[in-house]
C-alpha atoms as a PDB file:
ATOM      1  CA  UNK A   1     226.642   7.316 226.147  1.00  0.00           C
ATOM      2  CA  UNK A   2     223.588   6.809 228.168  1.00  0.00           C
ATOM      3  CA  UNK A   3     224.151   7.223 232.590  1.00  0.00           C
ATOM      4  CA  UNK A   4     223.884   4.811 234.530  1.00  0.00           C
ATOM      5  CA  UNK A   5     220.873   6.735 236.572  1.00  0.00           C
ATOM      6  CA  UNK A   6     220.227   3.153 238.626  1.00  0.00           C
ATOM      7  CA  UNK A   7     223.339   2.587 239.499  1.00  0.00           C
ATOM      8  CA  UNK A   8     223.242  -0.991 238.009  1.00  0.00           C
ATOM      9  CA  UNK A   9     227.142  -1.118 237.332  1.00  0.00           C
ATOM     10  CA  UNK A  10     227.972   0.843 240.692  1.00  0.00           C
ATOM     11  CA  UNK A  11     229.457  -1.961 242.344  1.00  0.00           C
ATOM     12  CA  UNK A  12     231.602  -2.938 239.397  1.00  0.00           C
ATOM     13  CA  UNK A  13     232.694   0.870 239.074  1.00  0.00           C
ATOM     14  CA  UNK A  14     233.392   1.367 243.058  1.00  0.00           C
ATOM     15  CA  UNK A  15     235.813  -1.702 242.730  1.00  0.00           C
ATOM     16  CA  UNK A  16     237.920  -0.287 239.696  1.00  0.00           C
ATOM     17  CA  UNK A  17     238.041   3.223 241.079  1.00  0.00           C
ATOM     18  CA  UNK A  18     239.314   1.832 244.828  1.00  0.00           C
ATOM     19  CA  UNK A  19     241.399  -0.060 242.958  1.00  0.00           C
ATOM     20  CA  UNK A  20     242.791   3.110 240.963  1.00  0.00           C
ATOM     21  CA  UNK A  21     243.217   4.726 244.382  1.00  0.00           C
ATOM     22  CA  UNK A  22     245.060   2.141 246.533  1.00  0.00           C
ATOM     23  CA  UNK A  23     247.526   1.689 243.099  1.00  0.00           C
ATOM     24  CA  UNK A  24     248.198   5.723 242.761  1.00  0.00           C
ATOM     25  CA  UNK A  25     246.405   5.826 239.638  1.00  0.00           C
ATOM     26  CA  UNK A  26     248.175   3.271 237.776  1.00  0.00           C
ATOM     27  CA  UNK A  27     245.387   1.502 235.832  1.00  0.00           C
ATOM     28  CA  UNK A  28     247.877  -1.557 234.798  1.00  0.00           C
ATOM     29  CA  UNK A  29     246.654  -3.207 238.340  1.00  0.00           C
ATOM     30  CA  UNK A  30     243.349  -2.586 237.860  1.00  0.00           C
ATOM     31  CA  UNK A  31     242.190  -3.223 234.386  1.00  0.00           C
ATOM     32  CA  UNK A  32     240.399  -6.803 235.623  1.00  0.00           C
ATOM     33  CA  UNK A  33     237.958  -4.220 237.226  1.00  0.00           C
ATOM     34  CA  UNK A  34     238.020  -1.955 234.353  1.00  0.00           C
ATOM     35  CA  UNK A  35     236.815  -4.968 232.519  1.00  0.00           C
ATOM     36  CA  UNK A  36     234.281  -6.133 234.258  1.00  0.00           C
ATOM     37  CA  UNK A  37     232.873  -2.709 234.684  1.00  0.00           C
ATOM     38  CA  UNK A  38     232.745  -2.232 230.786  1.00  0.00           C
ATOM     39  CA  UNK A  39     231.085  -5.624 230.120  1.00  0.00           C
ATOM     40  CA  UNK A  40     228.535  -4.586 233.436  1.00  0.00           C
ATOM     41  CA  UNK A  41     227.578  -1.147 230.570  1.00  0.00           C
ATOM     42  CA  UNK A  42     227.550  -3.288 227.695  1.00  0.00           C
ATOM     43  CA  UNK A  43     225.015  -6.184 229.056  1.00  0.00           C
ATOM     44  CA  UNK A  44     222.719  -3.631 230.696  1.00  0.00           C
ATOM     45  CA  UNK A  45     223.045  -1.957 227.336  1.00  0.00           C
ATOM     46  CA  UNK A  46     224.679   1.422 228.830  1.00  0.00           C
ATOM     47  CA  UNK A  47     227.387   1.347 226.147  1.00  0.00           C
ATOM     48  CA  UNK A  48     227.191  -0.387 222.972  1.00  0.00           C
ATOM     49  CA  UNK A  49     228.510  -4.045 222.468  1.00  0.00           C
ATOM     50  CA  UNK A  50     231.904  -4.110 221.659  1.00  0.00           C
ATOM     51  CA  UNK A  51     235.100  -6.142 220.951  1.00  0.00           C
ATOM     52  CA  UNK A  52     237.585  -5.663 224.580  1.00  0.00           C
ATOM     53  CA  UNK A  53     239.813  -6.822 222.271  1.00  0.00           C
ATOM     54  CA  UNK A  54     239.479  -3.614 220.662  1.00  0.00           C
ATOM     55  CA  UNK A  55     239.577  -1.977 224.048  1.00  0.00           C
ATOM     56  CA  UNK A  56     242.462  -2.922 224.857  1.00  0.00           C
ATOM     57  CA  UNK A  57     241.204  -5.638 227.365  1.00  0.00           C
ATOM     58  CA  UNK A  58     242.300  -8.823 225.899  1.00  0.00           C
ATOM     59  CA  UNK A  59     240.777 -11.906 226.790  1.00  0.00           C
ATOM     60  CA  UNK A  60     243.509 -13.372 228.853  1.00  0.00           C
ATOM     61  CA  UNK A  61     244.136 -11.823 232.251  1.00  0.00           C
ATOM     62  CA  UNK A  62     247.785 -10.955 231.864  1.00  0.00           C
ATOM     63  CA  UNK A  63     249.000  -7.420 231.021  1.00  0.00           C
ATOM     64  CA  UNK A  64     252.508  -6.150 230.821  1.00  0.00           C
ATOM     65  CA  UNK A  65     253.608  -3.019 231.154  1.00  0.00           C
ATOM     66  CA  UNK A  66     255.140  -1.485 228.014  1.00  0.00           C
ATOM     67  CA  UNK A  67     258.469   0.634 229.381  1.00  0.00           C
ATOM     68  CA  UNK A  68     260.178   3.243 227.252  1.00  0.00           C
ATOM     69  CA  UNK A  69     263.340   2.191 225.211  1.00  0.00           C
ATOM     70  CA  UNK A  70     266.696   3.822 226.660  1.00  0.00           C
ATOM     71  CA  UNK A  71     266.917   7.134 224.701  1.00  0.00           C
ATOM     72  CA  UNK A  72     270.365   6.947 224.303  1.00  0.00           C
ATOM     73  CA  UNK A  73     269.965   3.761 221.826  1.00  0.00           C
ATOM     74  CA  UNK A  74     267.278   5.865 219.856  1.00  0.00           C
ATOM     75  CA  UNK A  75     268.778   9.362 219.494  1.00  0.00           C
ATOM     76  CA  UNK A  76     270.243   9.571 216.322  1.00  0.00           C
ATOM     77  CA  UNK A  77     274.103  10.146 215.780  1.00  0.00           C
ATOM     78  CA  UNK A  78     274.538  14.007 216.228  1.00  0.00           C
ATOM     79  CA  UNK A  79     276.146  14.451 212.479  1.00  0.00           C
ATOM     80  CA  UNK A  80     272.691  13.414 211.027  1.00  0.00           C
ATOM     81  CA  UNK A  81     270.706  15.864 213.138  1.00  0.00           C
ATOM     82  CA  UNK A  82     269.491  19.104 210.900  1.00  0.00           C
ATOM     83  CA  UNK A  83     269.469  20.896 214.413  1.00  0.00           C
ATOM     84  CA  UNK A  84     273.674  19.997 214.653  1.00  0.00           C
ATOM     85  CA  UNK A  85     273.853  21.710 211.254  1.00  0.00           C
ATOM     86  CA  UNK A  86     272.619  25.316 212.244  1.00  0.00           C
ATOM     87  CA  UNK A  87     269.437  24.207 211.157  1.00  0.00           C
ATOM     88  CA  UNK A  88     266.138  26.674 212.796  1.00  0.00           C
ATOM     89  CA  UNK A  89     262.351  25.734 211.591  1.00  0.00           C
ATOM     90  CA  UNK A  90     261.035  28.964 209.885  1.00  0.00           C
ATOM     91  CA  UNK A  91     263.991  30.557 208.596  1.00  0.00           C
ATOM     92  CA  UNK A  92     264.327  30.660 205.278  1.00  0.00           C
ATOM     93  CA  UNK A  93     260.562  30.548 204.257  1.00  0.00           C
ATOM     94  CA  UNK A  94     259.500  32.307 201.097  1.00  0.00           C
ATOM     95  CA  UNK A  95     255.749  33.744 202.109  1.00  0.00           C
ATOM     96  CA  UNK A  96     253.467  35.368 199.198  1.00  0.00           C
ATOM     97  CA  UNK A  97     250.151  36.721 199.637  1.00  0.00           C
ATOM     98  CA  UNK A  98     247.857  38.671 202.264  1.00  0.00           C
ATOM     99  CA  UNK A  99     250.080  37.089 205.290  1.00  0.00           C
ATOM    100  CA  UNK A 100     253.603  37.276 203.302  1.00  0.00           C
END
């Protein structure tokens, strides 16, 4: 994608990368200015048009942060694991050819 040699989205950029460092690089906080710097690329035609939608910028202002399910809900019970069973990747393999 083309550089932004004038600077004409510096401003834009400056504001989502202080904004990066005052929130310890958690973009969650910042992605109002990650927005606006996008759109700055697309309508000085730095970037090609596209969808924030797509981007993952949504048109409403609100993000949420998506946190990890307790892994203790998700692990399977341990009489279904292969790995329970004696189970080890690669034994067993039947090889044939130049690498058998």
């Amino acid at each position: 994608f083309p550089l932004d040699h004038d600077r004409e989205c510096k401003p834009a950029m400056q504001e989502f990368l202080n904004c990066l460092k005052t929130h310890n690089s958690d973009h969650l906080p910042c992605k109002s200015f990650s927005k606006m710097y996008l759109e700055c690329r697309m309508e000085k035609d730095l970037m090609a048009k596209e969808d924030l939608d797509k981007l993952g910028l949504s048109s409403d202002s609100t993000y949420t942060r998506v946190l990890p399910s307790d892994s203790s809900t998700n692990k399977k019970s341990s009489s279904n694991r292969k790995e329970d069973n004696g189970f080890v990747a690669g034994i067993g393999v039947k090889t044939s050819g130049k690498w058998g």
